[in-house]
PDB file of N, CA and C in Angstrom:
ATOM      1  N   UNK A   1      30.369  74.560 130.373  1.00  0.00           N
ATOM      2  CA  UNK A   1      30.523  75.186 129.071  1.00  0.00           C
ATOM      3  C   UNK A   1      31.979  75.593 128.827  1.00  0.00           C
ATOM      4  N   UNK A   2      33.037  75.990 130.136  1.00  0.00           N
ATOM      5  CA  UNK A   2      33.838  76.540 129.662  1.00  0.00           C
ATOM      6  C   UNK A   2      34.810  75.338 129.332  1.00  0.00           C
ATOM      7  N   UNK A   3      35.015  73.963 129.602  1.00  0.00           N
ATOM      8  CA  UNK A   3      35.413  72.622 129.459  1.00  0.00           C
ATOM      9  C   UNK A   3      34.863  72.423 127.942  1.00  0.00           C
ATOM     10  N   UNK A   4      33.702  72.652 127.925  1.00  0.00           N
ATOM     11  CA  UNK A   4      33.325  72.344 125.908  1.00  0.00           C
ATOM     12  C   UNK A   4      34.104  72.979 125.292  1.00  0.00           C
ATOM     13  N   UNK A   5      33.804  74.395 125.433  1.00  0.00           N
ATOM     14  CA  UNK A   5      34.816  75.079 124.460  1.00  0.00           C
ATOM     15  C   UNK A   5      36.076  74.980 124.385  1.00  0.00           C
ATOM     16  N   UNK A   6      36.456  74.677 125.462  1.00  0.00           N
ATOM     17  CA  UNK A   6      38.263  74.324 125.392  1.00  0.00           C
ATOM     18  C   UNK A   6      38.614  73.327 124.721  1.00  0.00           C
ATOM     19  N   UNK A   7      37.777  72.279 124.961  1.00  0.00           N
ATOM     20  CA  UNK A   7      37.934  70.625 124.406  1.00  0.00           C
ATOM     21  C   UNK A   7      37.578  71.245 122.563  1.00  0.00           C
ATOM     22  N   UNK A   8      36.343  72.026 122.569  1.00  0.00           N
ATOM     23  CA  UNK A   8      36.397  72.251 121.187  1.00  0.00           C
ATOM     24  C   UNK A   8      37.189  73.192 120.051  1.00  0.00           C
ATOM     25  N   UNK A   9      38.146  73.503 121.119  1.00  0.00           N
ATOM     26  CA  UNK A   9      38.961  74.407 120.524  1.00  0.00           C
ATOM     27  C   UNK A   9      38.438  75.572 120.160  1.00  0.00           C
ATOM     28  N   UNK A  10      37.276  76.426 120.817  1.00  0.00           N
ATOM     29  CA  UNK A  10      36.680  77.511 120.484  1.00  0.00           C
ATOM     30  C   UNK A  10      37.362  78.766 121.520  1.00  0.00           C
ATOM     31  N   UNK A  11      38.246  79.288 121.127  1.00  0.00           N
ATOM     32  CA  UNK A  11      38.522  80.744 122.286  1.00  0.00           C
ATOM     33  C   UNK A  11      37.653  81.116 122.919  1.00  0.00           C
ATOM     34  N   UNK A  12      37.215  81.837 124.199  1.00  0.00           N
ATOM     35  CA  UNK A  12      36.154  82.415 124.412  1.00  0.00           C
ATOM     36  C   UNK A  12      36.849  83.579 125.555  1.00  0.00           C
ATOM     37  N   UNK A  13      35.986  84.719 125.806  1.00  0.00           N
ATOM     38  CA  UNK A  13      35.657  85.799 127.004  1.00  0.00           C
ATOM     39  C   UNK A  13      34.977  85.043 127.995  1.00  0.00           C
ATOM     40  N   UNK A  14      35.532  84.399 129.062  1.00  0.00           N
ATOM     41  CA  UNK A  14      34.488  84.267 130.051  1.00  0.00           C
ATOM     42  C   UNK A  14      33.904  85.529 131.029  1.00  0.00           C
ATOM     43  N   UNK A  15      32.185  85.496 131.033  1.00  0.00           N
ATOM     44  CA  UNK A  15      31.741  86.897 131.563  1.00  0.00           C
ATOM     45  C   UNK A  15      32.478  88.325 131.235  1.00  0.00           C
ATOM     46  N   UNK A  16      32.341  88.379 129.871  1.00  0.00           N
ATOM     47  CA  UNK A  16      32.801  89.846 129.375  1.00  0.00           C
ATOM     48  C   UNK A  16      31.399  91.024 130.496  1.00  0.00           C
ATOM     49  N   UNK A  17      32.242  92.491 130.493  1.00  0.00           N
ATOM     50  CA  UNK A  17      31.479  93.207 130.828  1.00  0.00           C
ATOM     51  C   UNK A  17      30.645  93.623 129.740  1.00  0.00           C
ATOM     52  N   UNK A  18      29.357  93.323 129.506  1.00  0.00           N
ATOM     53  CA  UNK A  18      28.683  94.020 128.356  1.00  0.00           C
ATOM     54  C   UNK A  18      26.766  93.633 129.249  1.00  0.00           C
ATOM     55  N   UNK A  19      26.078  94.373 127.681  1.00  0.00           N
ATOM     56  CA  UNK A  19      24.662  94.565 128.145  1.00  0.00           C
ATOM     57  C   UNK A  19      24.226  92.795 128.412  1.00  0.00           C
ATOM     58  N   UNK A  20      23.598  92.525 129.558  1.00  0.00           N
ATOM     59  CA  UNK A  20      23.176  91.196 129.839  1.00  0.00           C
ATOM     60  C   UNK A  20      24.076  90.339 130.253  1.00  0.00           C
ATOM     61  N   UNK A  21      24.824  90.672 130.632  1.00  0.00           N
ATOM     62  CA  UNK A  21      25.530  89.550 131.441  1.00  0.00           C
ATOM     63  C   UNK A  21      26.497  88.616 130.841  1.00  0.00           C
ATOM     64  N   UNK A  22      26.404  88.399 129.499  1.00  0.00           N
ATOM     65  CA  UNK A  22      26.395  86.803 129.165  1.00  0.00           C
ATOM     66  C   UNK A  22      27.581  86.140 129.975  1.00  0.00           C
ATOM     67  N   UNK A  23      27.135  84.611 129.242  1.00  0.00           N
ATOM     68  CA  UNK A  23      28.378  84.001 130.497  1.00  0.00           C
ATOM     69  C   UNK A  23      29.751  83.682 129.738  1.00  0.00           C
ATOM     70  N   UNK A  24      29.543  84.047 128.234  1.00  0.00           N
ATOM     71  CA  UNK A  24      30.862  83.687 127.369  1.00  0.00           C
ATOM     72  C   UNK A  24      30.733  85.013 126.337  1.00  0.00           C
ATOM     73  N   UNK A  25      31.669  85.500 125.331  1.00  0.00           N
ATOM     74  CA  UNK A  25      31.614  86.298 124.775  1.00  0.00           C
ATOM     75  C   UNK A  25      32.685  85.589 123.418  1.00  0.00           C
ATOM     76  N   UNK A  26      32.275  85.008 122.207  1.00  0.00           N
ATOM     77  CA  UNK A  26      33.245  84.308 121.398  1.00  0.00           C
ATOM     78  C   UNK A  26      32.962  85.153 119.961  1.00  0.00           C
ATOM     79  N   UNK A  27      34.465  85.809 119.698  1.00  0.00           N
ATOM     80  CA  UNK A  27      34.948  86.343 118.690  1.00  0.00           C
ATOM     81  C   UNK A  27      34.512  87.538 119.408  1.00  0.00           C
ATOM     82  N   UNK A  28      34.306  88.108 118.263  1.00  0.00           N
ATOM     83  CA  UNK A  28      33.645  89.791 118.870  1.00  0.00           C
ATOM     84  C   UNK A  28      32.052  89.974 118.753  1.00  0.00           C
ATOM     85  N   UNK A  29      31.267  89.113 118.357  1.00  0.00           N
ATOM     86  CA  UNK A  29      29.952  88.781 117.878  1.00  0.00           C
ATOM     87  C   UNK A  29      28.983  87.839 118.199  1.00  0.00           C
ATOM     88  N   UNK A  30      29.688  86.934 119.364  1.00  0.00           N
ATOM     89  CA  UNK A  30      28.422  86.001 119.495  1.00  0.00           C
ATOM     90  C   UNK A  30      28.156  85.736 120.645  1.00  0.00           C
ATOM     91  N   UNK A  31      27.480  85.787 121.299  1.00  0.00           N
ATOM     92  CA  UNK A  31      27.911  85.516 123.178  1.00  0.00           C
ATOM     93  C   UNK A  31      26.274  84.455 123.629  1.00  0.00           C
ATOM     94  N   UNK A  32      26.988  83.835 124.378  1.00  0.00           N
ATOM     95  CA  UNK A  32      26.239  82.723 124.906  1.00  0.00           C
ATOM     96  C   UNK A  32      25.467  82.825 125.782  1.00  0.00           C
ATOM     97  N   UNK A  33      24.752  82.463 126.640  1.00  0.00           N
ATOM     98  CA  UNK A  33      24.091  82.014 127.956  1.00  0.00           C
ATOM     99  C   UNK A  33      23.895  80.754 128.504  1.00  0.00           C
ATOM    100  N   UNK A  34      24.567  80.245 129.371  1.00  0.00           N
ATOM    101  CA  UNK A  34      24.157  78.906 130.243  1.00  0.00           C
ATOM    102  C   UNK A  34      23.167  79.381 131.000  1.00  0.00           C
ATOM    103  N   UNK A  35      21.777  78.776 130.597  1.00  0.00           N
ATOM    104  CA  UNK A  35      20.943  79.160 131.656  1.00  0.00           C
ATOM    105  C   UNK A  35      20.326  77.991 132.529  1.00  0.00           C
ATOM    106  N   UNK A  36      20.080  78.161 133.562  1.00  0.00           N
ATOM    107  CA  UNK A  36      19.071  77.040 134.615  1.00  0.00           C
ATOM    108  C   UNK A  36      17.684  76.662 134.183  1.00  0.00           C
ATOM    109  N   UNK A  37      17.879  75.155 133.912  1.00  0.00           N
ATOM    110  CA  UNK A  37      16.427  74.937 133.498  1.00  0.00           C
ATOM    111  C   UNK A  37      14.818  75.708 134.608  1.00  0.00           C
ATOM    112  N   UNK A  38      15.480  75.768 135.858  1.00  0.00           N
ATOM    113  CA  UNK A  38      14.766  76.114 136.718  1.00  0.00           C
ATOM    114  C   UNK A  38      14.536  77.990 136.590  1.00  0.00           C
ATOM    115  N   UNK A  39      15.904  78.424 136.827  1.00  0.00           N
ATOM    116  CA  UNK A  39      15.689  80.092 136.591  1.00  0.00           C
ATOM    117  C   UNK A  39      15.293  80.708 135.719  1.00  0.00           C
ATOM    118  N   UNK A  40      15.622  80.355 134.646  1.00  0.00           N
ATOM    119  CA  UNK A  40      14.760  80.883 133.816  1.00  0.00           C
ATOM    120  C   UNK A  40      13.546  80.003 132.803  1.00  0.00           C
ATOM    121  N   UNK A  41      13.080  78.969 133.462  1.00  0.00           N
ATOM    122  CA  UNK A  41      11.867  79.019 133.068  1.00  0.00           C
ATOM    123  C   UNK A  41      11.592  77.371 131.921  1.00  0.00           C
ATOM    124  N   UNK A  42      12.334  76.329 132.072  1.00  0.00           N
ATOM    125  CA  UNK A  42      12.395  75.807 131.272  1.00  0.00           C
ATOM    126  C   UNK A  42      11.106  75.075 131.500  1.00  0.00           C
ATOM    127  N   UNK A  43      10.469  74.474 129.967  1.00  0.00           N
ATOM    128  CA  UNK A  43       9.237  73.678 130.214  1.00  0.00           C
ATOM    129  C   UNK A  43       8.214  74.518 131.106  1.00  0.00           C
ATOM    130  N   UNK A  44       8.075  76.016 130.805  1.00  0.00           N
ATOM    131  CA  UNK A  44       7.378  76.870 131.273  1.00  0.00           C
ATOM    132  C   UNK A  44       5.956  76.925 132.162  1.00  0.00           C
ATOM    133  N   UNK A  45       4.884  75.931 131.270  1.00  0.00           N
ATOM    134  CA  UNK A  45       3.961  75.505 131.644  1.00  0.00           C
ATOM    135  C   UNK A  45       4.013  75.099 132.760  1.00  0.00           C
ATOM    136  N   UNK A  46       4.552  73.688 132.571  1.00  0.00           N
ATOM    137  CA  UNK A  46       4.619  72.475 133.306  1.00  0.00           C
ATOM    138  C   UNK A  46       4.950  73.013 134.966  1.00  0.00           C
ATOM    139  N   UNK A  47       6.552  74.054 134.952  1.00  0.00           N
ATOM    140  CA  UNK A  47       7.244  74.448 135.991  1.00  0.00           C
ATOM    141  C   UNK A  47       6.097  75.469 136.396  1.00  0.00           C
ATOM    142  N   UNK A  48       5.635  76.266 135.823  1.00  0.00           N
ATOM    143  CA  UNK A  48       4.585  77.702 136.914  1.00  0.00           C
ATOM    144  C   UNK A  48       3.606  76.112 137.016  1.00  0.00           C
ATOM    145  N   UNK A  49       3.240  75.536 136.898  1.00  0.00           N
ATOM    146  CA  UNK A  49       2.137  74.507 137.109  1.00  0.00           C
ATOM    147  C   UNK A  49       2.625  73.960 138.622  1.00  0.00           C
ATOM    148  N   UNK A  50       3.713  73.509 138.480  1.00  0.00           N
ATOM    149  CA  UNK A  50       4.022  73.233 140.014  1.00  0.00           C
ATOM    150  C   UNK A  50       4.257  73.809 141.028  1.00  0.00           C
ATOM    151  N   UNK A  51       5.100  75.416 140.481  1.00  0.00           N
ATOM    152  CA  UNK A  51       5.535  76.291 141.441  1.00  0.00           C
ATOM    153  C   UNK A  51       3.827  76.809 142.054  1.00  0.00           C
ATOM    154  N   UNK A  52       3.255  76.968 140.873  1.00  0.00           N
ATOM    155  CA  UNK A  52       1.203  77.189 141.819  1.00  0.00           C
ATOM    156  C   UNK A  52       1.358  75.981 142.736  1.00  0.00           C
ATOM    157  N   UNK A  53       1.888  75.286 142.715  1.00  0.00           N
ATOM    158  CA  UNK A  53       1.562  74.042 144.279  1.00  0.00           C
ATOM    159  C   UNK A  53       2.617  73.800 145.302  1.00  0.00           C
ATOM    160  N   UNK A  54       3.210  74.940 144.918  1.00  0.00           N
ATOM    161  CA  UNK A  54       4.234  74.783 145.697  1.00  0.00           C
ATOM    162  C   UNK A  54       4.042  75.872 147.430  1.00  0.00           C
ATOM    163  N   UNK A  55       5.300  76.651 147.906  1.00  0.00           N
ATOM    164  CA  UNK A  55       4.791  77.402 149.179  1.00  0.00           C
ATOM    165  C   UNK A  55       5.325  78.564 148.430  1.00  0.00           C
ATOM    166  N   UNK A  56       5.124  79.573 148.898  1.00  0.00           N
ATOM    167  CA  UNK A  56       4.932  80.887 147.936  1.00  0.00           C
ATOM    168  C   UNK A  56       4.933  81.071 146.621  1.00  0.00           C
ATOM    169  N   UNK A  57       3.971  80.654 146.214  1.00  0.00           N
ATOM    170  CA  UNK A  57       3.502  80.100 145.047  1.00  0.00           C
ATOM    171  C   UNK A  57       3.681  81.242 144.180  1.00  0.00           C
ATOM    172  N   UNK A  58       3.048  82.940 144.426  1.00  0.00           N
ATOM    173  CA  UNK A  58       2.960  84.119 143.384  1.00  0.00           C
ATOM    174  C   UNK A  58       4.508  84.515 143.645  1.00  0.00           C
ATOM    175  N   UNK A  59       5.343  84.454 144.595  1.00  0.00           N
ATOM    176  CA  UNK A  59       6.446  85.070 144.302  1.00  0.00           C
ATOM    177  C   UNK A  59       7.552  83.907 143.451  1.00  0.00           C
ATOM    178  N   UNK A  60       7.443  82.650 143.318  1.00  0.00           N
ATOM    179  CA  UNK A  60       8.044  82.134 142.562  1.00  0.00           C
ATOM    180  C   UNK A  60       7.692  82.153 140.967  1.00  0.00           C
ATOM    181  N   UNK A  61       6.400  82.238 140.926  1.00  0.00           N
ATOM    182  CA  UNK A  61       5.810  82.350 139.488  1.00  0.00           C
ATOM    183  C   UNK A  61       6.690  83.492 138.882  1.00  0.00           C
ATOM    184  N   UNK A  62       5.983  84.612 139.938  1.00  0.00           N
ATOM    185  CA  UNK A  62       6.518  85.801 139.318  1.00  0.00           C
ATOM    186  C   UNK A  62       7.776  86.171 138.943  1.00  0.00           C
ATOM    187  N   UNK A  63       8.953  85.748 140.189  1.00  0.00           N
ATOM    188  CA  UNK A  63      10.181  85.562 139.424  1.00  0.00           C
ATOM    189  C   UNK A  63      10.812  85.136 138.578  1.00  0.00           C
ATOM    190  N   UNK A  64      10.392  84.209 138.291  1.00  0.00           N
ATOM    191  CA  UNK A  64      10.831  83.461 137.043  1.00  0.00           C
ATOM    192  C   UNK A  64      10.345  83.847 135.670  1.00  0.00           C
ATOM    193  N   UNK A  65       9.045  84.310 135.862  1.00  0.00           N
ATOM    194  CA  UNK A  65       8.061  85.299 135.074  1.00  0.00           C
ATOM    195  C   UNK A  65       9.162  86.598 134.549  1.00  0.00           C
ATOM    196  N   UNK A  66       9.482  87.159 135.359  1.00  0.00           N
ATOM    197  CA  UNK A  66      10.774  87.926 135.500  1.00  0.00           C
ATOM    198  C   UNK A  66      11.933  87.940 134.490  1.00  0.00           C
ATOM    199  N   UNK A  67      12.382  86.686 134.946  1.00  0.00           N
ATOM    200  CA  UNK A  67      13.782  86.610 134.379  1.00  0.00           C
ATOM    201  C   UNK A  67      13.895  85.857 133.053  1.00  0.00           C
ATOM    202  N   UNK A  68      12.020  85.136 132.753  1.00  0.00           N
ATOM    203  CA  UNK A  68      11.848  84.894 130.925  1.00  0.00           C
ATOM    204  C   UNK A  68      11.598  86.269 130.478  1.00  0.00           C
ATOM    205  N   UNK A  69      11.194  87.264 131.027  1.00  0.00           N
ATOM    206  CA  UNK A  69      11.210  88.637 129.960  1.00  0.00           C
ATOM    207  C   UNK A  69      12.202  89.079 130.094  1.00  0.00           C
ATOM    208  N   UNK A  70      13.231  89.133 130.959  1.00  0.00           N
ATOM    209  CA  UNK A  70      14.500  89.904 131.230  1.00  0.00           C
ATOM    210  C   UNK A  70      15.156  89.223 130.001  1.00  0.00           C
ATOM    211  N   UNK A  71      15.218  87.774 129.589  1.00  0.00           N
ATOM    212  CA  UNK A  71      15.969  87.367 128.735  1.00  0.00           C
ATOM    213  C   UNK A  71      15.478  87.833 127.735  1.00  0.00           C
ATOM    214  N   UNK A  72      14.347  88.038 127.024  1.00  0.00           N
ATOM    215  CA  UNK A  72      14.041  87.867 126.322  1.00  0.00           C
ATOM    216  C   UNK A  72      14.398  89.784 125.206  1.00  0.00           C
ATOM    217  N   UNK A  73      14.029  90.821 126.687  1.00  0.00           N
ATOM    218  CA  UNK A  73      14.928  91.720 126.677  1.00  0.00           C
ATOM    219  C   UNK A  73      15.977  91.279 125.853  1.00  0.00           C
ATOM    220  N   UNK A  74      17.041  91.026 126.813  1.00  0.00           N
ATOM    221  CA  UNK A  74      18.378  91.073 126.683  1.00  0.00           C
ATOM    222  C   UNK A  74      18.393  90.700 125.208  1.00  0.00           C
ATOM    223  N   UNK A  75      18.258  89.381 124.821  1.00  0.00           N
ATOM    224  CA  UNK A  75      18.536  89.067 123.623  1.00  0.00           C
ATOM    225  C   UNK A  75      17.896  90.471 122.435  1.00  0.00           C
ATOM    226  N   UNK A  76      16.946  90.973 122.333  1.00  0.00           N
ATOM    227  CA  UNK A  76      16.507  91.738 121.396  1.00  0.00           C
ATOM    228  C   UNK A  76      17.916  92.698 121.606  1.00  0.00           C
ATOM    229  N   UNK A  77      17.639  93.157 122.514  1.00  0.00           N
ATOM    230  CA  UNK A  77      19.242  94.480 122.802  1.00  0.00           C
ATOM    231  C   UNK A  77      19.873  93.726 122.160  1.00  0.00           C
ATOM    232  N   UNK A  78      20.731  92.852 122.572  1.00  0.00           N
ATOM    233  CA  UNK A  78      22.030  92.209 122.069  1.00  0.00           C
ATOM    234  C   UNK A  78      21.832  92.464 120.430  1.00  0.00           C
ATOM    235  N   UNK A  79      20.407  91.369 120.220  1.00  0.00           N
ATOM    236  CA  UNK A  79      20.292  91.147 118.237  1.00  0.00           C
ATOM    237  C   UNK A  79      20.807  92.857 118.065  1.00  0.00           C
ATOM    238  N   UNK A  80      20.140  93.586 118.208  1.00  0.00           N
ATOM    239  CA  UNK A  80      20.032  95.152 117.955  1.00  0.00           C
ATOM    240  C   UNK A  80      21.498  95.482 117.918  1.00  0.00           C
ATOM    241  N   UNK A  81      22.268  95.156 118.682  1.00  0.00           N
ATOM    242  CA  UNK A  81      23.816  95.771 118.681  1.00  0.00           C
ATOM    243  C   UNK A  81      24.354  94.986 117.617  1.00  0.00           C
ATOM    244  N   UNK A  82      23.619  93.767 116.624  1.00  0.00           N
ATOM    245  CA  UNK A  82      24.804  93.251 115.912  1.00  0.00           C
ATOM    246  C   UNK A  82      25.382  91.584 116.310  1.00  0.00           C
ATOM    247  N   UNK A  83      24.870  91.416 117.893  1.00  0.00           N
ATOM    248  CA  UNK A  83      25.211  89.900 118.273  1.00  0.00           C
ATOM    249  C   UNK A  83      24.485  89.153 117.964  1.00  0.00           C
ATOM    250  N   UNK A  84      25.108  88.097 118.097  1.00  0.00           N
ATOM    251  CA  UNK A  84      24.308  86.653 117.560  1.00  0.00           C
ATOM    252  C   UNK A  84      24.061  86.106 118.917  1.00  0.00           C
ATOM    253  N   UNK A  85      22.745  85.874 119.688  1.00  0.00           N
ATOM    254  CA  UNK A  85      22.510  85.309 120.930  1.00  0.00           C
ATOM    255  C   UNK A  85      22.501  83.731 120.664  1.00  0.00           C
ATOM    256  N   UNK A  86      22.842  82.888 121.306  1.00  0.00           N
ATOM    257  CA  UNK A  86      22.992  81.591 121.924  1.00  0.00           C
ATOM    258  C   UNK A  86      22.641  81.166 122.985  1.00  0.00           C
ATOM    259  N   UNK A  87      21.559  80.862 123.351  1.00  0.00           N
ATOM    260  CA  UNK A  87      21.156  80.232 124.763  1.00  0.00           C
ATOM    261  C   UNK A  87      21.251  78.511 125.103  1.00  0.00           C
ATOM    262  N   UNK A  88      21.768  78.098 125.677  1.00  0.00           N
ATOM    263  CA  UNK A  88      21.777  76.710 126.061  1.00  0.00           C
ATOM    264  C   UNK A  88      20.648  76.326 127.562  1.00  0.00           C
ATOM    265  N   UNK A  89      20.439  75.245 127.435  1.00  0.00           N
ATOM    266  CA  UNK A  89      19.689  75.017 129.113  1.00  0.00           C
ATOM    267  C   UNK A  89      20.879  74.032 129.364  1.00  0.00           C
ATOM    268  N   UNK A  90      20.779  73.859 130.421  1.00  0.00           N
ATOM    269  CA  UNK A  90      21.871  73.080 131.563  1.00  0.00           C
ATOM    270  C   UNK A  90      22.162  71.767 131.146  1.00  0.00           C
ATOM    271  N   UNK A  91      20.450  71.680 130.665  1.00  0.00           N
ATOM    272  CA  UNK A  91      20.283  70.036 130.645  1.00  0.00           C
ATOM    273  C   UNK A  91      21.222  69.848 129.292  1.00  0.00           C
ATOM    274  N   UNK A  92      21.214  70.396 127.922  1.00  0.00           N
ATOM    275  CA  UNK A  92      21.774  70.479 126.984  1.00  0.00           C
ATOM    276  C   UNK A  92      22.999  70.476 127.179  1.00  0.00           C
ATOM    277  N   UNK A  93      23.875  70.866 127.783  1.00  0.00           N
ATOM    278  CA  UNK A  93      25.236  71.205 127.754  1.00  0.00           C
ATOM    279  C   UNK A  93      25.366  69.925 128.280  1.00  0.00           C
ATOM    280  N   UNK A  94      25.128  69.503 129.323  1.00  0.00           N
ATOM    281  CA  UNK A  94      25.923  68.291 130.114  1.00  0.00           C
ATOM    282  C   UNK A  94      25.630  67.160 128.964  1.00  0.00           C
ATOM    283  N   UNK A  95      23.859  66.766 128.539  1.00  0.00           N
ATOM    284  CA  UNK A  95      23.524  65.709 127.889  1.00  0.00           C
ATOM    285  C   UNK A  95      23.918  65.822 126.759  1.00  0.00           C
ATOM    286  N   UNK A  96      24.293  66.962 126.111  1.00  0.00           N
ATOM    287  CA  UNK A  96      24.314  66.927 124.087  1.00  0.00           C
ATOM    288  C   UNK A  96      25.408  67.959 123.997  1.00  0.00           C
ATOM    289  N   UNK A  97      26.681  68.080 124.346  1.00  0.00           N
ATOM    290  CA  UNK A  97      27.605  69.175 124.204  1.00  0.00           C
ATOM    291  C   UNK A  97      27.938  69.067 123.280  1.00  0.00           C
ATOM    292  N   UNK A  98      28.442  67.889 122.302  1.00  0.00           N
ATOM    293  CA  UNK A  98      28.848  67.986 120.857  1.00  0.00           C
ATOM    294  C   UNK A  98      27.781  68.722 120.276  1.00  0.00           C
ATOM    295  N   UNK A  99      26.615  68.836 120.155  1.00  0.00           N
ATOM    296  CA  UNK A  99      25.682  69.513 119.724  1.00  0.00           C
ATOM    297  C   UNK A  99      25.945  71.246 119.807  1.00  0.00           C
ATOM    298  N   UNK A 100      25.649  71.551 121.349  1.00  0.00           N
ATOM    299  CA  UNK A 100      26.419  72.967 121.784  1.00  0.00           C
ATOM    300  C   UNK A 100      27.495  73.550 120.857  1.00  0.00           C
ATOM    301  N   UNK A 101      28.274  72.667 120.792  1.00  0.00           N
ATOM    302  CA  UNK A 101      29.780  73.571 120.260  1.00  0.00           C
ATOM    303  C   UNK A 101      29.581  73.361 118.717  1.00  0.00           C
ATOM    304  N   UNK A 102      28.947  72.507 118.161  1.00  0.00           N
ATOM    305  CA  UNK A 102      28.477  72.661 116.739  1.00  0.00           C
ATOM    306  C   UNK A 102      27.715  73.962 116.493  1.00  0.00           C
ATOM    307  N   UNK A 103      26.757  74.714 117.551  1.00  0.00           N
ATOM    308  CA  UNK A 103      25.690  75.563 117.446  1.00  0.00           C
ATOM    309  C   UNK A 103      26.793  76.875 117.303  1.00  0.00           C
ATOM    310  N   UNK A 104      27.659  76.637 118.363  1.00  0.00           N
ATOM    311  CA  UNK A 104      28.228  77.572 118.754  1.00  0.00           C
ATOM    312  C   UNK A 104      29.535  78.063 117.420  1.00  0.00           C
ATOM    313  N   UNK A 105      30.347  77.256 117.070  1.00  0.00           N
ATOM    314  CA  UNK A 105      30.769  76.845 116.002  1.00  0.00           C
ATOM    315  C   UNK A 105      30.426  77.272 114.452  1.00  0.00           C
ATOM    316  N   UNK A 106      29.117  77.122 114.201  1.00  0.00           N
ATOM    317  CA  UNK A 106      28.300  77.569 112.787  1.00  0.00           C
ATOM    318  C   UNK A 106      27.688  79.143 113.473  1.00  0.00           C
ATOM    319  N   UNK A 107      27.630  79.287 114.423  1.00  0.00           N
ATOM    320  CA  UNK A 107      27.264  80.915 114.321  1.00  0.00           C
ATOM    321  C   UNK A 107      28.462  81.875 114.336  1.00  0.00           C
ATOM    322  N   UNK A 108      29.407  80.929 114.438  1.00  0.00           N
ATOM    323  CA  UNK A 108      30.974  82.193 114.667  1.00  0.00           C
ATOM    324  C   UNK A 108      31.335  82.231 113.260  1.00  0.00           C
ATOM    325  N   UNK A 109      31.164  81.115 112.655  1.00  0.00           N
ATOM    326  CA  UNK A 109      31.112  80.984 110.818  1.00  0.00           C
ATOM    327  C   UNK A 109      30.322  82.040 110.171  1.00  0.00           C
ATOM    328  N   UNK A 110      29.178  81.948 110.609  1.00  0.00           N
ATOM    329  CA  UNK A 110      28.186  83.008 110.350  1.00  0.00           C
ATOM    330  C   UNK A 110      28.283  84.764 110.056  1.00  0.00           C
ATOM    331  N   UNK A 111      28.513  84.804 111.624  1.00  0.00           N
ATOM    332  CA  UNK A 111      29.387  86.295 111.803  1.00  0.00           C
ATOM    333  C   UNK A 111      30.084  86.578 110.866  1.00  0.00           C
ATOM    334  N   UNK A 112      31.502  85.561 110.777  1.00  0.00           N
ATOM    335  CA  UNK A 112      32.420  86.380 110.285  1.00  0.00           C
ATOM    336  C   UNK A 112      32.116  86.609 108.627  1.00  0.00           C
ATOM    337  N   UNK A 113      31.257  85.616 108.081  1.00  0.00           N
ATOM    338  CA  UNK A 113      30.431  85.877 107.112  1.00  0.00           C
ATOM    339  C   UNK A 113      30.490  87.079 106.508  1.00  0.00           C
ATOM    340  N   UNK A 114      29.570  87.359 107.363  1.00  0.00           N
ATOM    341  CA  UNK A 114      28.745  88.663 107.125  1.00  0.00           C
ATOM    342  C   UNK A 114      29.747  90.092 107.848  1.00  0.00           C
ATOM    343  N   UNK A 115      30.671  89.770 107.750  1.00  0.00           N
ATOM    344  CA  UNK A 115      31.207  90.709 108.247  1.00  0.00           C
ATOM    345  C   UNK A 115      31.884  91.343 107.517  1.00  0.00           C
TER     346      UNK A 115
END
């Protein structure tokens, strides 16, 4: 992600200190997440479907169980302060990045909008 944005000419905060972590912070209003299709939960079903067949089957469910409400947290906080959340999965960034920095791009438009 931080190679997209450069190539796209978008400034960014990499890992500002703020609520949730994020992994970019662009303008003063919009902050991103690169997340792991695996950590947090992508194709939800499908993944607790396998992790049940897998070897510690309830503590993988559950973690990941975990860290889709932790996000899901986070983002409400964030909306609540005023940010514009952006989540990408892994697979997205590598396979469709012109896409990414378009997303990323029309929400910094957005912001300053309304600002």
């Amino acid at each position: 992600m931080k190679k997209l944005l450069r190539k796209a000419g978008i400034p960014s905060k990499m890992y500002p200190k703020m609520v949730g972590n994020p992994d970019f912070l662009i303008g003063e209003k919009v902050v991103v997440f690169c997340d792991s299709g695996f950590w947090h939960g992508r194709n939800w079903r499908k993944l607790k479907t396998q992790l049940g067949r897998g070897s510690n089957a309830s503590y993988w469910v559950a973690h990941i169980a975990r860290n889709r409400n932790r996000d899901r947290q986070v983002n409400a906080t964030l909306q609540e302060l005023g940010y514009r959340v952006l989540r990408f999965w892994d697979r997205q960034i590598f396979d469709k990045p012109e896409q990414c920095s378009t997303r990323i791009k029309t929400a910094v438009e957005l912001m300053s909008r309304d600002a």
